[in-house]
C-alpha atoms as a PDB file:
ATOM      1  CA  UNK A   1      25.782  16.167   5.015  1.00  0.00           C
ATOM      2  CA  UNK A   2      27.380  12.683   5.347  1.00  0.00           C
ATOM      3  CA  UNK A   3      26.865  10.463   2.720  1.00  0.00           C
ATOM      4  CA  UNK A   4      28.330   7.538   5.057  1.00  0.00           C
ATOM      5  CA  UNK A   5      26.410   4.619   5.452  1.00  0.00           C
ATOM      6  CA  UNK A   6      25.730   2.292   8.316  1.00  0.00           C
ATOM      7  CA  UNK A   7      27.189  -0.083   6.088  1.00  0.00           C
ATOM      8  CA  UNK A   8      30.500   1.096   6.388  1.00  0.00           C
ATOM      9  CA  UNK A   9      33.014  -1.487   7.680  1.00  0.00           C
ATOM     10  CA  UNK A  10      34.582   1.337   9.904  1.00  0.00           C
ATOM     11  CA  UNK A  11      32.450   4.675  10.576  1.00  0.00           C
ATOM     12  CA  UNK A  12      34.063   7.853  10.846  1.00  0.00           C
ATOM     13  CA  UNK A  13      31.265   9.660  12.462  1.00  0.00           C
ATOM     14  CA  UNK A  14      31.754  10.299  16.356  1.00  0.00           C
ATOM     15  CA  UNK A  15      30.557   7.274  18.112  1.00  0.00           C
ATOM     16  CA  UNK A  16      27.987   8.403  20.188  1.00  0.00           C
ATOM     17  CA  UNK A  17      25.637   5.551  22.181  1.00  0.00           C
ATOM     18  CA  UNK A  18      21.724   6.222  22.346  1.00  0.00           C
ATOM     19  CA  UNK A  19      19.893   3.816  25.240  1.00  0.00           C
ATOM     20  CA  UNK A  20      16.932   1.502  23.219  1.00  0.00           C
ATOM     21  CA  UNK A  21      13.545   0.282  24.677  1.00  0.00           C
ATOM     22  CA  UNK A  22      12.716  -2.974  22.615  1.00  0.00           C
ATOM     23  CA  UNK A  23       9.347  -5.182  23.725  1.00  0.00           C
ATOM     24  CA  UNK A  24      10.011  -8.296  22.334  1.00  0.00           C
ATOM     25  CA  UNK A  25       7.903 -11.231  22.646  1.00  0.00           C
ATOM     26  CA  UNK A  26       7.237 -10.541  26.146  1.00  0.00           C
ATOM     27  CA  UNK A  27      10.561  -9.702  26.990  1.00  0.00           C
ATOM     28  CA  UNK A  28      12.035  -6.226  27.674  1.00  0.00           C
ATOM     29  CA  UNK A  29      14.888  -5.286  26.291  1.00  0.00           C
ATOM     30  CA  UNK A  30      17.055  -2.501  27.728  1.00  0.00           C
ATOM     31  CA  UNK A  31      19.851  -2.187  24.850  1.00  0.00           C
ATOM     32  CA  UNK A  32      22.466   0.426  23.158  1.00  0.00           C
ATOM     33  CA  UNK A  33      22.490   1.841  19.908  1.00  0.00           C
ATOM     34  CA  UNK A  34      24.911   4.307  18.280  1.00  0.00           C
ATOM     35  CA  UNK A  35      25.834   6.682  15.747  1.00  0.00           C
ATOM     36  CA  UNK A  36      26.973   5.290  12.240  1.00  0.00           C
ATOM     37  CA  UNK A  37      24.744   2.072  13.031  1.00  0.00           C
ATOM     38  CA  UNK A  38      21.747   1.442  11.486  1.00  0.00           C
ATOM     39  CA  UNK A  39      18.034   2.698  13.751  1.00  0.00           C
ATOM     40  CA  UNK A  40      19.846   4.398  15.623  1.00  0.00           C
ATOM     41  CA  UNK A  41      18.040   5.183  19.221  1.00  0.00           C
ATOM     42  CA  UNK A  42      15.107   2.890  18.084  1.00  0.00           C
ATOM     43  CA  UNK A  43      13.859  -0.176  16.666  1.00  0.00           C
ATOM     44  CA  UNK A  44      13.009   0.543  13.016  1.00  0.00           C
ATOM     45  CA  UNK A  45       9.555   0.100  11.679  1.00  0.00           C
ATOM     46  CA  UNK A  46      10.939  -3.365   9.843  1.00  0.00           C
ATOM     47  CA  UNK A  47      12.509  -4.797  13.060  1.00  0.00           C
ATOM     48  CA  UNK A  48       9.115  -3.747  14.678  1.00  0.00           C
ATOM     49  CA  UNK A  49       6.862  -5.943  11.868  1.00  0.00           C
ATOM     50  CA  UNK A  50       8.910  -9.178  12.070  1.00  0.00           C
ATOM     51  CA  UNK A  51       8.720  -9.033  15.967  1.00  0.00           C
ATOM     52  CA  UNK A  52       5.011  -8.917  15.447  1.00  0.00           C
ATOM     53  CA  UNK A  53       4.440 -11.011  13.216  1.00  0.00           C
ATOM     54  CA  UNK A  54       6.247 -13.631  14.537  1.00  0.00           C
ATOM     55  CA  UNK A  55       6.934 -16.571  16.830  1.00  0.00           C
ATOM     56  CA  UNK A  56      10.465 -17.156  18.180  1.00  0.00           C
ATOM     57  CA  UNK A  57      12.578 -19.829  17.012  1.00  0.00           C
ATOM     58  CA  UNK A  58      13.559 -23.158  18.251  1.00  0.00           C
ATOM     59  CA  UNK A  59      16.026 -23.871  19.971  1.00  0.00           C
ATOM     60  CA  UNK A  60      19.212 -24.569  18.247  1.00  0.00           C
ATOM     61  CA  UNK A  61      21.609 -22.489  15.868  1.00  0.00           C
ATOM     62  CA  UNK A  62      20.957 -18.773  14.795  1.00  0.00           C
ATOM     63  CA  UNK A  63      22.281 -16.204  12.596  1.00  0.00           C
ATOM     64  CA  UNK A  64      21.640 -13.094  12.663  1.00  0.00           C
ATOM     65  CA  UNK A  65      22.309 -11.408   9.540  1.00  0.00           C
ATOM     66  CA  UNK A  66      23.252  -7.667   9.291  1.00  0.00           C
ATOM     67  CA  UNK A  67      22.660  -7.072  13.067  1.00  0.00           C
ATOM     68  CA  UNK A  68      23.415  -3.796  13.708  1.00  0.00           C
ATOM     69  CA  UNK A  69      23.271  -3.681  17.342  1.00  0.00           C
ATOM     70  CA  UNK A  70      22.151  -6.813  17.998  1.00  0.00           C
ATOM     71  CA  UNK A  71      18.093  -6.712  18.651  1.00  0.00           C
ATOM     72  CA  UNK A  72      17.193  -9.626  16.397  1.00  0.00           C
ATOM     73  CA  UNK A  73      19.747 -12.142  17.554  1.00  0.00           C
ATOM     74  CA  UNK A  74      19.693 -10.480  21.640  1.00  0.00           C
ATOM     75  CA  UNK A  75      15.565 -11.455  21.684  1.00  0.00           C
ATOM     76  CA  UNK A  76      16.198 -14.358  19.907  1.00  0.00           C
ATOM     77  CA  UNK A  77      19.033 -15.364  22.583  1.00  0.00           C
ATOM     78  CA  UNK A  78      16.919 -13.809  25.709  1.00  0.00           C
ATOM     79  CA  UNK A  79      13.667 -15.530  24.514  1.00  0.00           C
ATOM     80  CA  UNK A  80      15.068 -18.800  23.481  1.00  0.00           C
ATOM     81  CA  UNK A  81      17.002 -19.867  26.395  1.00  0.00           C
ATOM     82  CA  UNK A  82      18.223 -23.379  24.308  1.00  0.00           C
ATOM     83  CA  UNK A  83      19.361 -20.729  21.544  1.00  0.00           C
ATOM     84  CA  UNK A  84      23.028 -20.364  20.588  1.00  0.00           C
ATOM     85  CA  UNK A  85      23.504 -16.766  18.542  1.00  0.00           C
ATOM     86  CA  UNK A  86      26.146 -15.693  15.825  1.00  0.00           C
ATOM     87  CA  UNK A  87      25.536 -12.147  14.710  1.00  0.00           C
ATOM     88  CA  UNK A  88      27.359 -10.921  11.631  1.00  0.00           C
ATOM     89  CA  UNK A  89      27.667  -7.340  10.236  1.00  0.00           C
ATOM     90  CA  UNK A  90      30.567  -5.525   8.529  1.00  0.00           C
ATOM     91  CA  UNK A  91      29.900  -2.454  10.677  1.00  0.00           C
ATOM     92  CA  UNK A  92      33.135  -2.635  13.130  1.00  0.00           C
ATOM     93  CA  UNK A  93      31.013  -0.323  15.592  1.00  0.00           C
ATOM     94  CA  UNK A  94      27.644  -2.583  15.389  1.00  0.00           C
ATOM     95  CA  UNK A  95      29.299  -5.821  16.232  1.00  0.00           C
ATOM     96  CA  UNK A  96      31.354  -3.966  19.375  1.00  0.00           C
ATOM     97  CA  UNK A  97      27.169  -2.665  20.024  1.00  0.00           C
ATOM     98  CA  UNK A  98      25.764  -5.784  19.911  1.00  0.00           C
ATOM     99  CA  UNK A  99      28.476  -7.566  22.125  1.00  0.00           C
ATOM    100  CA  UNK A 100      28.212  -5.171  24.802  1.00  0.00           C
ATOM    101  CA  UNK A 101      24.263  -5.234  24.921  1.00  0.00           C
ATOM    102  CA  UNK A 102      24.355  -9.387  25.134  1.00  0.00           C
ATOM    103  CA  UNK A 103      27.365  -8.872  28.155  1.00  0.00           C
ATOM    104  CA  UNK A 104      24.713  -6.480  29.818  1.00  0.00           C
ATOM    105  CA  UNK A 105      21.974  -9.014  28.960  1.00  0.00           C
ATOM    106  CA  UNK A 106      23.886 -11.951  30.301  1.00  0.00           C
ATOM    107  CA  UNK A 107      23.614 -14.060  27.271  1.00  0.00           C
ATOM    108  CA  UNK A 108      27.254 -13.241  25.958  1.00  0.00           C
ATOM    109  CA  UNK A 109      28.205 -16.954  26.220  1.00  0.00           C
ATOM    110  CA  UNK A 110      25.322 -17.971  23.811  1.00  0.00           C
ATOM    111  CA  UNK A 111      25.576 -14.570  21.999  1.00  0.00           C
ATOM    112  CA  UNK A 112      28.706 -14.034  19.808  1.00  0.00           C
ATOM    113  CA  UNK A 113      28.478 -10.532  17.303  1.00  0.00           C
ATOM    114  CA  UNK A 114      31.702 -10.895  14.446  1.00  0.00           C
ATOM    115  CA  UNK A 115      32.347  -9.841  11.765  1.00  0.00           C
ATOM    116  CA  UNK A 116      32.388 -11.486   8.520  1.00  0.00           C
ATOM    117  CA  UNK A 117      35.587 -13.244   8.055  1.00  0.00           C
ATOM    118  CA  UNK A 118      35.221 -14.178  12.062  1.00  0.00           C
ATOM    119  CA  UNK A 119      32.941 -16.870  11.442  1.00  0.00           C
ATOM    120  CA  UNK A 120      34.039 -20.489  10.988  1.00  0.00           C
ATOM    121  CA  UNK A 121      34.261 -21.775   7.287  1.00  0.00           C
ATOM    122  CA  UNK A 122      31.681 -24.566   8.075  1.00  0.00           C
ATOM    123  CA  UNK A 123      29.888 -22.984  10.416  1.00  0.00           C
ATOM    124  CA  UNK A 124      26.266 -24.087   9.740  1.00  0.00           C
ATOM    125  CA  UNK A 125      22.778 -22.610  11.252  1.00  0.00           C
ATOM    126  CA  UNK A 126      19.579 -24.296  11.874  1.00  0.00           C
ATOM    127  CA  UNK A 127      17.572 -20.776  11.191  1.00  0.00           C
ATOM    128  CA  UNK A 128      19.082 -17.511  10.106  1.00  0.00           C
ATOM    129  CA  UNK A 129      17.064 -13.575  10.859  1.00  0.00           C
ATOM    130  CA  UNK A 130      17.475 -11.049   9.570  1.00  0.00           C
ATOM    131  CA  UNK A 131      16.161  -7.257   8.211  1.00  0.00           C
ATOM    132  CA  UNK A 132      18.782  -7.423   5.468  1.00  0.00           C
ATOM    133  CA  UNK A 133      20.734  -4.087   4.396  1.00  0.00           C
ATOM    134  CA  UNK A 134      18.177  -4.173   0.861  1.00  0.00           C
ATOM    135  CA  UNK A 135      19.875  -0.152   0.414  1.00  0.00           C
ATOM    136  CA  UNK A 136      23.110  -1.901  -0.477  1.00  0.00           C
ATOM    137  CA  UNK A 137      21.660  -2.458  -4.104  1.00  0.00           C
ATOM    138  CA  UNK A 138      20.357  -5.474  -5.860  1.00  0.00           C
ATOM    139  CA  UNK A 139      23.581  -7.163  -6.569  1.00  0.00           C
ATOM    140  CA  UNK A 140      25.289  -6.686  -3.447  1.00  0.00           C
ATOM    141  CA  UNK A 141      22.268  -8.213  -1.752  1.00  0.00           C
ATOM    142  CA  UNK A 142      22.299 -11.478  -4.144  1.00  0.00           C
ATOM    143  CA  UNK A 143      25.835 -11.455  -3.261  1.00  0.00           C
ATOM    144  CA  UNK A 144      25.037 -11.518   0.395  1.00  0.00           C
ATOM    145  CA  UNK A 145      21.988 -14.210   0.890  1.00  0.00           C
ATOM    146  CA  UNK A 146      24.107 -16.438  -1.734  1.00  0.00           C
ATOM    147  CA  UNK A 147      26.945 -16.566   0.612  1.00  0.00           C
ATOM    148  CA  UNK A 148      24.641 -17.157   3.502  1.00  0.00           C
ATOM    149  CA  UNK A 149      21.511 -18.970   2.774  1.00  0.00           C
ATOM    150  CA  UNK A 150      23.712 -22.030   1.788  1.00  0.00           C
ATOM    151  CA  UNK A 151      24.718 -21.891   5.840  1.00  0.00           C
ATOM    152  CA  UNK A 152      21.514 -23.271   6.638  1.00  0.00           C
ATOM    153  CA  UNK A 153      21.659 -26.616   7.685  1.00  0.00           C
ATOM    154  CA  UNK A 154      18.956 -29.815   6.144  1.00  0.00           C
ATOM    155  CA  UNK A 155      15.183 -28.534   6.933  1.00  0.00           C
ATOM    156  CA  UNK A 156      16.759 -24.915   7.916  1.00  0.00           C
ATOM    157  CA  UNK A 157      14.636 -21.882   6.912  1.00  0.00           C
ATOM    158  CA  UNK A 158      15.742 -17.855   6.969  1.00  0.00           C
ATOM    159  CA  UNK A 159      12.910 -15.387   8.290  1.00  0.00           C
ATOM    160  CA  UNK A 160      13.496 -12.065   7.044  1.00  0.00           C
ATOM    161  CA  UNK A 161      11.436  -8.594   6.858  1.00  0.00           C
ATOM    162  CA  UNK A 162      11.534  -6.660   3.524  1.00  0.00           C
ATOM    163  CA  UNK A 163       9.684  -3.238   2.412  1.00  0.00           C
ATOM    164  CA  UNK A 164       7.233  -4.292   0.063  1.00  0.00           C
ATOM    165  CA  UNK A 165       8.217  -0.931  -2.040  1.00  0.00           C
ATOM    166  CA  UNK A 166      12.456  -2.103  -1.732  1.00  0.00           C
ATOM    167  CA  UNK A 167      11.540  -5.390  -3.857  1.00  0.00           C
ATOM    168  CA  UNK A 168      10.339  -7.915  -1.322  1.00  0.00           C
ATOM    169  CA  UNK A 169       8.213  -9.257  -4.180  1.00  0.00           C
ATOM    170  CA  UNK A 170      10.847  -9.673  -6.561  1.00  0.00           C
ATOM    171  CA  UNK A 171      12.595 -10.889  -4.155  1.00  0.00           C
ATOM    172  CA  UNK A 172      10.847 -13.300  -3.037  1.00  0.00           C
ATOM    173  CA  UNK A 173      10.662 -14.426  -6.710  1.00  0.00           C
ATOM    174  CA  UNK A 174      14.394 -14.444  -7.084  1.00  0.00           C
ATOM    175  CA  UNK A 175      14.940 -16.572  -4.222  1.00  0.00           C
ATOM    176  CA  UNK A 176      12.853 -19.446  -5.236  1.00  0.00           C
ATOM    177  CA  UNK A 177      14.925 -19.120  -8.788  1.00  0.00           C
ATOM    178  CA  UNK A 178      17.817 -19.477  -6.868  1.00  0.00           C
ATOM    179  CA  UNK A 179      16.735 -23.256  -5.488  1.00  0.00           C
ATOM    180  CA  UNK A 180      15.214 -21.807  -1.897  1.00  0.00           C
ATOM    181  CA  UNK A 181      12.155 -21.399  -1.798  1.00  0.00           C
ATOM    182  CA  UNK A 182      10.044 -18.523  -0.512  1.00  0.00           C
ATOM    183  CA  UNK A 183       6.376 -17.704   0.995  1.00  0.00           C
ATOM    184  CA  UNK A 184       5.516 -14.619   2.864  1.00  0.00           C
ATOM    185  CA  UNK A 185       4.472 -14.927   6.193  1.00  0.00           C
ATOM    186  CA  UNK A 186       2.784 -11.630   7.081  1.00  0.00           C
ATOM    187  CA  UNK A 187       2.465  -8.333   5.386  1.00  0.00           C
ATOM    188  CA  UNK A 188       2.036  -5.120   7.431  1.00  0.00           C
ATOM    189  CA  UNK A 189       3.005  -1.772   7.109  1.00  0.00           C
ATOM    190  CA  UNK A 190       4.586  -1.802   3.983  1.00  0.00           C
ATOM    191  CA  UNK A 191       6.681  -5.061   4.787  1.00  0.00           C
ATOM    192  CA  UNK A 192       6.815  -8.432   4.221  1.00  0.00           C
ATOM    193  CA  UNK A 193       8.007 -11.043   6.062  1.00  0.00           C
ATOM    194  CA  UNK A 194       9.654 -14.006   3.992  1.00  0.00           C
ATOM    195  CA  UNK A 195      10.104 -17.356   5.080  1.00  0.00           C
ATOM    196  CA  UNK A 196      12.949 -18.681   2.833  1.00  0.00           C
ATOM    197  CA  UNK A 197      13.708 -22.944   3.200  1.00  0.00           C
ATOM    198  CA  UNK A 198      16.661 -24.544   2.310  1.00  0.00           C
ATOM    199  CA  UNK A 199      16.280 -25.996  -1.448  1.00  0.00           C
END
């Protein structure tokens, strides 16, 4: 039994690419997945609420946050033709994912997937997306939207889907502490998705 994450910088597991249907906001969505990334061979139940339960963006600058293999930012990019993408996630194997599905899509010259420490210093984003990696723990999470919600640019907002019973409630709470404040969109399924504008 593995106890590797998906949030591993580097995965050890054998890399092993699974095809993904994803219907997203009338688009179809013919992508990869893989081993040691998270959903794996599907769009998880999250992913699935905030697709619902939501409109897409307009145009301008969007992060996706945590990406895995790309689906957020790839619909957002495919659906939002006036959309420029930046996906970020530490997972060496996601980002080389999600950068192959927007080449096959297309969109790989409004769709860039890096890593961390590849994005400008003063880069700034008029919406970020995200299902956030909550499983890191409480503090590693803080540590994450602190380093990114400041990205957002004057009258940006974050949309991101969180399992009611993994804190979304608290965290919700937390955010607003932190000078952004947060309403929920939509519950369903056990999630909620938060709508988080910068302070």
């Amino acid at each position: 039994m593995s106890d590797e994450h998906y949030f591993s910088a580097d995965p050890t597991v054998a890399f092993k690419r699974a095809p993904v249907s994803a219907p997203v906001w009338g688009h179809d969505l013919e992508l990869a997945s893989g081993s040691g990334v998270f959903a794996q061979g599907r769009v998880d139940i999250g992913t699935a609420v905030l697709f619902r339960e939501t409109e897409p963006p307009a145009p301008g600058r969007v992060l996706d946050l945590g990406c895995g293999y790309g689906v957020i930012g790839l619909a957002v990019a495919v659906a939002v033709p006036g959309s420029v993408v930046t996906a970020v996630d530490v997972n060496e194997r996601a980002v080389l994912l999600a950068n192959e599905n927007a080449a096959a899509l297309g969109i790989a010259d409004r769709y860039t997937a890096v890593t961390p420490d590849g994005v400008a210093a003063d880069a700034s984003y008029d919406e970020i997306w995200s299902n956030p990696p909550i499983r890191i723990g409480k503090d590693a999470l803080h540590e994450l939207l602190l380093t990114w919600l400041p990205r957002l640019a004057p009258g940006g907002r974050a949309v991101m889907v969180v399992g009611k019973n993994l804190g979304a409630d608290s965290l919700q709470r937390w955010l607003g502490e932190q000078g952004f404040p947060t309403t929920r969109l939509a519950s369903a399924k056990g999630f909620r998705v938060l709508e988080t504008r910068r302070g």
